[in-house]
C-alpha atoms as a PDB file:
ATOM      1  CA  UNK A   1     163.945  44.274  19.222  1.00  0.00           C
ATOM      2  CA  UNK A   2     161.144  43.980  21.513  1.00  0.00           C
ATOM      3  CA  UNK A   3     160.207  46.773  24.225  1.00  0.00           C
ATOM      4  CA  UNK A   4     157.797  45.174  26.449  1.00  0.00           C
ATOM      5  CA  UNK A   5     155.937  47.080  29.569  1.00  0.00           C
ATOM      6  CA  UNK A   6     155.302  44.697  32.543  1.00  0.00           C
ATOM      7  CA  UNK A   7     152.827  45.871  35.597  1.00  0.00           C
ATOM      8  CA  UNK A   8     152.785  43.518  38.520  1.00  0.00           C
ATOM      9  CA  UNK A   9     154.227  43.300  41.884  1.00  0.00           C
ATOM     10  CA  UNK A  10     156.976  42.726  43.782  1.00  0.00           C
ATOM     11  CA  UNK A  11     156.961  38.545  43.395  1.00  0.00           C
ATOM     12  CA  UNK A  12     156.606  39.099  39.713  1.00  0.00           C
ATOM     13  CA  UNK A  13     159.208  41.541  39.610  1.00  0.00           C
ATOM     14  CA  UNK A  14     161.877  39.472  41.917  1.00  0.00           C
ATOM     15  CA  UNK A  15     160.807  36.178  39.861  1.00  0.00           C
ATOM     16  CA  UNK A  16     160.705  37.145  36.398  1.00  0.00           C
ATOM     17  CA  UNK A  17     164.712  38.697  36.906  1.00  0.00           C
ATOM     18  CA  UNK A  18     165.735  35.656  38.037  1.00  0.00           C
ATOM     19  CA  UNK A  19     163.875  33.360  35.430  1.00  0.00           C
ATOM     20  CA  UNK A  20     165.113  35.112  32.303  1.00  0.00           C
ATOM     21  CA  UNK A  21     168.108  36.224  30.650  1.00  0.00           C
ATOM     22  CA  UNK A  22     169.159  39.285  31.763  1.00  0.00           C
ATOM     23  CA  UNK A  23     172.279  40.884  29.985  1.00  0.00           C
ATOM     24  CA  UNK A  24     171.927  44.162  32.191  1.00  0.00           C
ATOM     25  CA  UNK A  25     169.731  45.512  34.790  1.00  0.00           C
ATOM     26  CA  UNK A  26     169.191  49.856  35.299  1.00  0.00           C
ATOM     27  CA  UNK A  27     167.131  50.705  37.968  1.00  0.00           C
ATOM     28  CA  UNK A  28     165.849  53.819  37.303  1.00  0.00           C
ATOM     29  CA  UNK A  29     163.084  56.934  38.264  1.00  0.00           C
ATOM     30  CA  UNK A  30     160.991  58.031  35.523  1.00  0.00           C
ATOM     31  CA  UNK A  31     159.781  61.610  36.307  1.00  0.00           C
ATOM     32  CA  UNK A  32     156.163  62.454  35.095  1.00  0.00           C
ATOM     33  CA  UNK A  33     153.412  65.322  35.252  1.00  0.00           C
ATOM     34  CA  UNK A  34     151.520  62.617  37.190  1.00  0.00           C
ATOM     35  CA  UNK A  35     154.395  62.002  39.878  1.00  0.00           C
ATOM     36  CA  UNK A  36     157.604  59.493  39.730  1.00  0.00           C
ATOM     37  CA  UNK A  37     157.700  56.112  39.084  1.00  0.00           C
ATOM     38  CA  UNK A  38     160.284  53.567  39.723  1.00  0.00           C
ATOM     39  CA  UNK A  39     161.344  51.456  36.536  1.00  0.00           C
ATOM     40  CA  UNK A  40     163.150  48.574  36.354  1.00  0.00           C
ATOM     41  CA  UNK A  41     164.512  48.325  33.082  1.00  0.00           C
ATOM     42  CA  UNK A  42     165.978  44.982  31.702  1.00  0.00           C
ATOM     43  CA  UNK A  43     168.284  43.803  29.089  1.00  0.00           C
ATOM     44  CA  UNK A  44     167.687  40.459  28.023  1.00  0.00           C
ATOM     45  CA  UNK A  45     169.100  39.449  24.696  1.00  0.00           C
ATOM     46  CA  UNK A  46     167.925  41.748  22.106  1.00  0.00           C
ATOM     47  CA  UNK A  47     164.614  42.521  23.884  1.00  0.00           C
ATOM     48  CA  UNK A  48     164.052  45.247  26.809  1.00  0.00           C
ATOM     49  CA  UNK A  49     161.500  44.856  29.681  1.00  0.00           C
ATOM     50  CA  UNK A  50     160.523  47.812  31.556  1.00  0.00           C
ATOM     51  CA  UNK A  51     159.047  46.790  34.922  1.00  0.00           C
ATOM     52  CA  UNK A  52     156.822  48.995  36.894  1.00  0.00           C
ATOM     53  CA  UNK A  53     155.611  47.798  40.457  1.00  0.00           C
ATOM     54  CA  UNK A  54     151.496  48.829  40.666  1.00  0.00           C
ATOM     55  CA  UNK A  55     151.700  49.350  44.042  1.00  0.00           C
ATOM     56  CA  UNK A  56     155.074  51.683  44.116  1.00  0.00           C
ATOM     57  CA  UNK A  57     155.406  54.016  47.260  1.00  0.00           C
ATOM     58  CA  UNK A  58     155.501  54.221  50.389  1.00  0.00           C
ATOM     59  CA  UNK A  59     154.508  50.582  51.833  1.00  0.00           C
ATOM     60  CA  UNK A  60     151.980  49.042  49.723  1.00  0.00           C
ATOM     61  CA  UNK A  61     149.608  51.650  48.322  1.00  0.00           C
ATOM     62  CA  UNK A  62     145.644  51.096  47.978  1.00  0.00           C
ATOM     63  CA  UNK A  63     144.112  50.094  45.152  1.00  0.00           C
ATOM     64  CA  UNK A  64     142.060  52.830  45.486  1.00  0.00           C
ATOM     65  CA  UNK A  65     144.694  54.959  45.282  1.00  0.00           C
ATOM     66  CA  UNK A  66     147.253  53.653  43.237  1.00  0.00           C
ATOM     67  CA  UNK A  67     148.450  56.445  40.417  1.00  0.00           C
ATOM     68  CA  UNK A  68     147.485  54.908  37.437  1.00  0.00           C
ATOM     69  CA  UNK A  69     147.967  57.941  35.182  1.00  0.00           C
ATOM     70  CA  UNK A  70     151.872  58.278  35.928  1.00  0.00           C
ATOM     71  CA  UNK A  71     152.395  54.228  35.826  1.00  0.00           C
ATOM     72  CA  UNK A  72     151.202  54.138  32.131  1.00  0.00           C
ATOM     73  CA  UNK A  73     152.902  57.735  31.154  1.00  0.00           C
ATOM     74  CA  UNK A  74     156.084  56.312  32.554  1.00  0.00           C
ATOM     75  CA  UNK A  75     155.874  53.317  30.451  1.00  0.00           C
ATOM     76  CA  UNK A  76     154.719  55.227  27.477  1.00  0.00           C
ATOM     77  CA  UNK A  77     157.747  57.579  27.557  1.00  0.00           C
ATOM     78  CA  UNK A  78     160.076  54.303  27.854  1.00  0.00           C
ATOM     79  CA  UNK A  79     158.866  53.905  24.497  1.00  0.00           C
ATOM     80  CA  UNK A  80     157.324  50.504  25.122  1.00  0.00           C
ATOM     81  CA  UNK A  81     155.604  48.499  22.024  1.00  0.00           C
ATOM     82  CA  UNK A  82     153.032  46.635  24.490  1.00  0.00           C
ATOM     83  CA  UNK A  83     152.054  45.983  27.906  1.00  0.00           C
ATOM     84  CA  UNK A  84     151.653  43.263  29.714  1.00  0.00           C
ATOM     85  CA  UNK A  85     149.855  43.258  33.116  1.00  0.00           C
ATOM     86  CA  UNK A  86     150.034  40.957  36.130  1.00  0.00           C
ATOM     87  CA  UNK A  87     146.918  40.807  37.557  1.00  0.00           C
ATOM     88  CA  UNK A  88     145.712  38.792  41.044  1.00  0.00           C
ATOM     89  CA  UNK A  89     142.020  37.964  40.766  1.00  0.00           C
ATOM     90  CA  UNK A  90     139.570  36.252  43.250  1.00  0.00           C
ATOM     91  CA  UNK A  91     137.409  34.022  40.982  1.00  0.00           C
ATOM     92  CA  UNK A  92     133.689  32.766  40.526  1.00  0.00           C
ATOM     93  CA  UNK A  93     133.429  29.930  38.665  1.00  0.00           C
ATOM     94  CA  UNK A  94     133.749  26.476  39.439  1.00  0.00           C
ATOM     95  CA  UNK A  95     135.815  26.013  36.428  1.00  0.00           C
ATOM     96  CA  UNK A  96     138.456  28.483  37.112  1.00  0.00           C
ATOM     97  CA  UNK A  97     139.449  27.243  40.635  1.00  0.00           C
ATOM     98  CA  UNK A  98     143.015  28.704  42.592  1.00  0.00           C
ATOM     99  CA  UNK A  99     146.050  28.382  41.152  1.00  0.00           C
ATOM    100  CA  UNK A 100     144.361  28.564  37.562  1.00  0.00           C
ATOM    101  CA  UNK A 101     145.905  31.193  34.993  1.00  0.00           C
ATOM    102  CA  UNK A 102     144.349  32.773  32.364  1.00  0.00           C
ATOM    103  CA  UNK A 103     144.264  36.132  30.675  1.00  0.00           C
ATOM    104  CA  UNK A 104     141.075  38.643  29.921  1.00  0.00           C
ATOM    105  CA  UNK A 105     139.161  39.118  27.012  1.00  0.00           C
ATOM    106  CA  UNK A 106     136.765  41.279  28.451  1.00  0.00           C
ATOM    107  CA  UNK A 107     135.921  43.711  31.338  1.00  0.00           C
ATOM    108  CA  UNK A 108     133.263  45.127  32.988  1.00  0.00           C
ATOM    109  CA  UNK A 109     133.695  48.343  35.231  1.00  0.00           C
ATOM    110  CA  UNK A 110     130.740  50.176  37.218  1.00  0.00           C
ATOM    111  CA  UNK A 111     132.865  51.849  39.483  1.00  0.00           C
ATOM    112  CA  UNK A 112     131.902  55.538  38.212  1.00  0.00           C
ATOM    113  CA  UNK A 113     135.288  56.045  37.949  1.00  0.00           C
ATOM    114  CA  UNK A 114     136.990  57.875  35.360  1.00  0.00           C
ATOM    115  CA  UNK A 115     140.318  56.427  34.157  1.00  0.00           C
ATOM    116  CA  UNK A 116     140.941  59.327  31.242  1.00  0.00           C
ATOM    117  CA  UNK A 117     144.054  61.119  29.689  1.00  0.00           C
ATOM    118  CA  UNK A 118     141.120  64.067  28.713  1.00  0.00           C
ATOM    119  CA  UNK A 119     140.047  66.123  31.185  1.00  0.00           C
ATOM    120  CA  UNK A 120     139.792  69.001  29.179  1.00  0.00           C
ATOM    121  CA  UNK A 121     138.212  68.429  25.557  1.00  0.00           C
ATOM    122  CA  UNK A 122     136.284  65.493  25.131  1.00  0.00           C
ATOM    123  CA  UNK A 123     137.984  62.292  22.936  1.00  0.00           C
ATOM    124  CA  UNK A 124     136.382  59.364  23.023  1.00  0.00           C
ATOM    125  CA  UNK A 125     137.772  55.873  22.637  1.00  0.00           C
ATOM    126  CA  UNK A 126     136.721  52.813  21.635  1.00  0.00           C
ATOM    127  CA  UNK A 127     136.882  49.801  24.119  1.00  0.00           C
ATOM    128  CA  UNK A 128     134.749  47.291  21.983  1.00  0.00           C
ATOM    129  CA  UNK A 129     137.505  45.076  21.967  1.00  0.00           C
ATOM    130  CA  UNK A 130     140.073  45.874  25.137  1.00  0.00           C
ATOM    131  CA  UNK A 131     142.581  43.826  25.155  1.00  0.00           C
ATOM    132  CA  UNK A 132     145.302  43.131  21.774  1.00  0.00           C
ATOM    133  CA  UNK A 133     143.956  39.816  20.183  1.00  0.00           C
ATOM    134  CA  UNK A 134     147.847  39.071  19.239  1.00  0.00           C
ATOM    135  CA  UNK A 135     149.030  39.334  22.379  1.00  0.00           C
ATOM    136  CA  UNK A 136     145.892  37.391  23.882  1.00  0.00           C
ATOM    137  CA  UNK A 137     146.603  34.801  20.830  1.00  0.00           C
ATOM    138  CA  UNK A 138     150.448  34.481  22.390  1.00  0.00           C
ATOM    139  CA  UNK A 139     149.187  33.983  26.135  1.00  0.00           C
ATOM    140  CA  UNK A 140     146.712  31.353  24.913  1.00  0.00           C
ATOM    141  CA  UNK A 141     149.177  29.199  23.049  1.00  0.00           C
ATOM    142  CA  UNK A 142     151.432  29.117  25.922  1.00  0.00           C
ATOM    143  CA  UNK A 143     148.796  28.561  28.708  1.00  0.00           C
ATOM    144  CA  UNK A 144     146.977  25.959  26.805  1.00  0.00           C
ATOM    145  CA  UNK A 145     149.802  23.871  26.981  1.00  0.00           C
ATOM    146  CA  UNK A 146     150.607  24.320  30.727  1.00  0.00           C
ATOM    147  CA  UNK A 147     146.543  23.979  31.643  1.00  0.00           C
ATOM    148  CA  UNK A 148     145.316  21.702  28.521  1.00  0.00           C
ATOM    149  CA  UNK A 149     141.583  21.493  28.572  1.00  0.00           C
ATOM    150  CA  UNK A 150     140.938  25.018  30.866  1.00  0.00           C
ATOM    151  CA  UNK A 151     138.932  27.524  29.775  1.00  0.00           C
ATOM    152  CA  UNK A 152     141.577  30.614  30.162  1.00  0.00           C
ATOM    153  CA  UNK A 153     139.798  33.866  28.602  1.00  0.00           C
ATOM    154  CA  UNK A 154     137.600  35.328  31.333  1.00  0.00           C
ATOM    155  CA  UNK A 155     135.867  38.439  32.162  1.00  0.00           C
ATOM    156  CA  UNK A 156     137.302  40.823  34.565  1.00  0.00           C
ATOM    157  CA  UNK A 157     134.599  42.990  37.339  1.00  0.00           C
ATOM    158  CA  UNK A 158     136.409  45.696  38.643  1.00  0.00           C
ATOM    159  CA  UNK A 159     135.453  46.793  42.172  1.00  0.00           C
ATOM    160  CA  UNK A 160     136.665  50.028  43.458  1.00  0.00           C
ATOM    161  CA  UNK A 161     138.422  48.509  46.680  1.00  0.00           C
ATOM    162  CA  UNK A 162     139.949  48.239  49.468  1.00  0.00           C
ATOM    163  CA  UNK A 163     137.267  45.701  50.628  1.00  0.00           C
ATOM    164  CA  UNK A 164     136.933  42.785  49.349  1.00  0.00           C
ATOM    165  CA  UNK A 165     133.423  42.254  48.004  1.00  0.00           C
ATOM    166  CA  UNK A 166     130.339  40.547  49.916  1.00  0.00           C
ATOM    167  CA  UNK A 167     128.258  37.216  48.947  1.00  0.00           C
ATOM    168  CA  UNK A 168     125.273  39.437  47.325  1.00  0.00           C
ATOM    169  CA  UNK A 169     127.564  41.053  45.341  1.00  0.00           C
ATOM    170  CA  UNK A 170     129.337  38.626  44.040  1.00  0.00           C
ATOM    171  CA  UNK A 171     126.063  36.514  43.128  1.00  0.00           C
ATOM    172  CA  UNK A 172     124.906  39.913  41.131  1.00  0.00           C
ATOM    173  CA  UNK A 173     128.026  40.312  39.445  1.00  0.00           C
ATOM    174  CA  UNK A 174     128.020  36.596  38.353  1.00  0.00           C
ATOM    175  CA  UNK A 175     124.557  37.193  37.015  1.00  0.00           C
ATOM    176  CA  UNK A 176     126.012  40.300  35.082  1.00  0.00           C
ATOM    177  CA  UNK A 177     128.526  38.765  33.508  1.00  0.00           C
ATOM    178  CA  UNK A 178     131.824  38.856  35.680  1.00  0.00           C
ATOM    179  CA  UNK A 179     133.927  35.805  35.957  1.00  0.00           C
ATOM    180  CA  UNK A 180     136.763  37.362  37.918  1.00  0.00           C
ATOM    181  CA  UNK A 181     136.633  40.091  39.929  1.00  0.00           C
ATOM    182  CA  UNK A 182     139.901  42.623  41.183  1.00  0.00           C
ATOM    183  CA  UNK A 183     140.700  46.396  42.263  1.00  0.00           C
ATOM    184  CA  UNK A 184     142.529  47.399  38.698  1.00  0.00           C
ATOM    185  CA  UNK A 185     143.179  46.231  35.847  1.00  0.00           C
ATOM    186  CA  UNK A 186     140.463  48.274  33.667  1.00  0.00           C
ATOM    187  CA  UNK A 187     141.961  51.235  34.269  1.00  0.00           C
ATOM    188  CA  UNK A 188     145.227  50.732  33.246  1.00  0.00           C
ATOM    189  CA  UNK A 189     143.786  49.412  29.947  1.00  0.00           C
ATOM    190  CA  UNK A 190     141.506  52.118  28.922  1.00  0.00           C
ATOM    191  CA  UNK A 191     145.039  54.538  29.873  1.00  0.00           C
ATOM    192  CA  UNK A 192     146.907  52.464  27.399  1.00  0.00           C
ATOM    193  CA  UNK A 193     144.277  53.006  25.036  1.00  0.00           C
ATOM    194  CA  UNK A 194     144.121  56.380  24.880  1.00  0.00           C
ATOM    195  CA  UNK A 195     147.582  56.683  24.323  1.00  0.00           C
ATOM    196  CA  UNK A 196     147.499  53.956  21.446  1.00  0.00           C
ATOM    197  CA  UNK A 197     149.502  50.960  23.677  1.00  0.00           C
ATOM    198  CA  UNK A 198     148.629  47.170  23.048  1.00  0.00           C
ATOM    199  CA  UNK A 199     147.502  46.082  26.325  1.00  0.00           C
ATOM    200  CA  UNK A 200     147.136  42.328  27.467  1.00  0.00           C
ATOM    201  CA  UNK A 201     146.142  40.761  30.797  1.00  0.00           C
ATOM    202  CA  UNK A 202     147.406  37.979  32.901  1.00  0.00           C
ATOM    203  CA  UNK A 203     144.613  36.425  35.421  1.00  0.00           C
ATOM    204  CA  UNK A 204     146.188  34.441  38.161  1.00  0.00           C
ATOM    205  CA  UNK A 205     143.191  32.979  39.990  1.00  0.00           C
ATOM    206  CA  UNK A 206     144.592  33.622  43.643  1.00  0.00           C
ATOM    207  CA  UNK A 207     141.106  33.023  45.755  1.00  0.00           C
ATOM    208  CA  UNK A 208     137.575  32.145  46.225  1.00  0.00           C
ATOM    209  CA  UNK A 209     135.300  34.931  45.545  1.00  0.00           C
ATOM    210  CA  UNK A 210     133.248  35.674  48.778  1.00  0.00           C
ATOM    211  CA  UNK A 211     130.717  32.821  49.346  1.00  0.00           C
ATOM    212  CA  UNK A 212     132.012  30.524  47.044  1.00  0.00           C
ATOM    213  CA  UNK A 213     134.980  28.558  48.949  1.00  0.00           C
ATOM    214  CA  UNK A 214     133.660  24.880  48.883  1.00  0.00           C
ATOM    215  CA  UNK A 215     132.477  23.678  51.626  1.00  0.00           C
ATOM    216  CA  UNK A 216     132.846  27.245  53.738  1.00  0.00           C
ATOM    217  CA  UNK A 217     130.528  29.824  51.938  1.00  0.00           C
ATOM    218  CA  UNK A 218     130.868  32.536  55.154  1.00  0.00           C
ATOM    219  CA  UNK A 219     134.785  31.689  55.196  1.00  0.00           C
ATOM    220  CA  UNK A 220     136.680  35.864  55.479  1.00  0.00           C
ATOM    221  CA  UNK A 221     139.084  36.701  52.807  1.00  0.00           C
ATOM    222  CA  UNK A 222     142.324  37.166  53.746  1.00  0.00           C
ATOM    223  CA  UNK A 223     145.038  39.778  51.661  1.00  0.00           C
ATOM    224  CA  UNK A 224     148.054  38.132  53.490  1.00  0.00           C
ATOM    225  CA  UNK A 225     146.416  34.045  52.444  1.00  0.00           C
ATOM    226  CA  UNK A 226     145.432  35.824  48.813  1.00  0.00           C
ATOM    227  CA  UNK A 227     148.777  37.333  48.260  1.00  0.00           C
ATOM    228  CA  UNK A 228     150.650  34.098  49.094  1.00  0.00           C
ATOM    229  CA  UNK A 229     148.889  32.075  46.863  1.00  0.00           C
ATOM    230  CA  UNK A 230     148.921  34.330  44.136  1.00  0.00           C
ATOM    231  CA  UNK A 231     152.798  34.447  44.295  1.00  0.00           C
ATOM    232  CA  UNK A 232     153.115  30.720  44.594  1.00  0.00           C
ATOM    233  CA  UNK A 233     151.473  30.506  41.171  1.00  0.00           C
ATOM    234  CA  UNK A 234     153.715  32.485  38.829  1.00  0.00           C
ATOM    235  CA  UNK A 235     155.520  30.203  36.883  1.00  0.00           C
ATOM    236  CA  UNK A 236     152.867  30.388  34.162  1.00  0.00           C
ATOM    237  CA  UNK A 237     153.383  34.013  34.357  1.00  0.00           C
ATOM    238  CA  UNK A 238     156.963  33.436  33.668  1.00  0.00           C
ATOM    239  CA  UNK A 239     156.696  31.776  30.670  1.00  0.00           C
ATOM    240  CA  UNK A 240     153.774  33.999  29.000  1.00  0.00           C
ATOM    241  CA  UNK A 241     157.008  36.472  29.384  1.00  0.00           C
ATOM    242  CA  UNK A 242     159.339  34.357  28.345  1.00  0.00           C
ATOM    243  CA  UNK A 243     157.144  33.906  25.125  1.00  0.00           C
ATOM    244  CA  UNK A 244     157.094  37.822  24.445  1.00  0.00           C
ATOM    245  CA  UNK A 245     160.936  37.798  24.395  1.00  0.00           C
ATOM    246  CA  UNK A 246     161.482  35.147  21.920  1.00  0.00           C
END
């Protein structure tokens, strides 16, 4: 039996039930030193997913505030194996345009802020290599197939958020190394790796980075026009999960 943690939002949530097998469905509040956090937890053959929302609360909370500690303590005491995040991305490269899905291999995070389990004595962890190569080796053979010929593993820049980032910016961070840039991701990973939790990531290319729509460089982003197109775009997603259930 496979225990599998999924973070994304409300599409993927909504989506993925209806997609796959489910044999039974618990709804559920997980109760953590960090605060509560709604779980979806579902049945499907002999596999269990355990769905957790990012943005949980009250409306849609910030990125910026979003309580990463109690989302990956809630999964970790649902005894997940893995997790396997969701994550909407505006994107750099010409090669890696809208609609694109691919997963991350690396990421790159000059926020200054700390995303740590220990507060108290010091523990270091290693984040040479972030994300599990066997899940990343799963999400490749399935995207490969649906995108043959697209280069899927990318490198994640994490900006702190809410805005979304300006044109300098996103020329420096393409100069440092960033392929796709988001509010999260990062720090859910380095949480999952303190506590020992495979972590993969799935990149669905929902935008233009700022300056590089074609043909508009000074066209505004827009979170309502971002969201949409990011939630049009899931059946990828759908099958990367499918694949973690067989």
């Amino acid at each position: 039996m496979m225990r599998l943690g999924l973070i994304g939002g409300t599409a993927m949530t909504s989506l993925a039930t209806n997609e796959i097998q489910v044999d039974r469905l618990d709804e559920v509040i997980a109760e953590t030193r960090y605060g509560n956090v709604p779980l979806l937890c579902v049945k499907s053959g002999s596999n269990e997913l355990i769905f957790v929302e990012r943005h949980h609360g009250e409306g849609t909370t910030p990125p910026h505030a979003i309580n990463h500690h109690a989302n990956i303590i809630a999964l970790a005491g649902a005894g997940v194996e893995s997790i396997l995040a969701i994550c909407s991305v505006g994107t750099i490269p010409e090669d890696f345009p809208p609609g694109s899905v691919g997963y991350a291999t690396q990421y790159i995070d000059f926020t200054g802020v700390e995303s740590s389990f220990h507060n108290g004595d010091a523990k270091f962890t290693s984040m040479t290599s972030p994300f599990d190569a066997n899940m990343n080796r799963k999400l490749h053979s399935v995207l490969s197939k649906i995108q043959p010929g697209l280069k899927l593993d990318r490198t994640y820049w994490l900006a702190h958020g809410p805005h979304f980032e300006t044109v300098a910016e996103i020329n420096a961070i393409e100069k440092l190394g960033g392929e796709v840039v988001g509010m999260t991701m990062p720090r859910e990973c380095k949480l999952s790796a303190e506590l020992g939790i495979p972590y993969a990531a799935i990149l669905v290319s929902s935008n233009w980075a700022a300056g590089r729509e074609p043909g508009d460089s000074s066209k505004d982003l827009n979170h309502d026009e971002v969201s949409s197109t990011a939630e049009s775009k899931l059946g990828p997603v759908i099958e990367c999960i499918k694949a973690f259930t067989q």
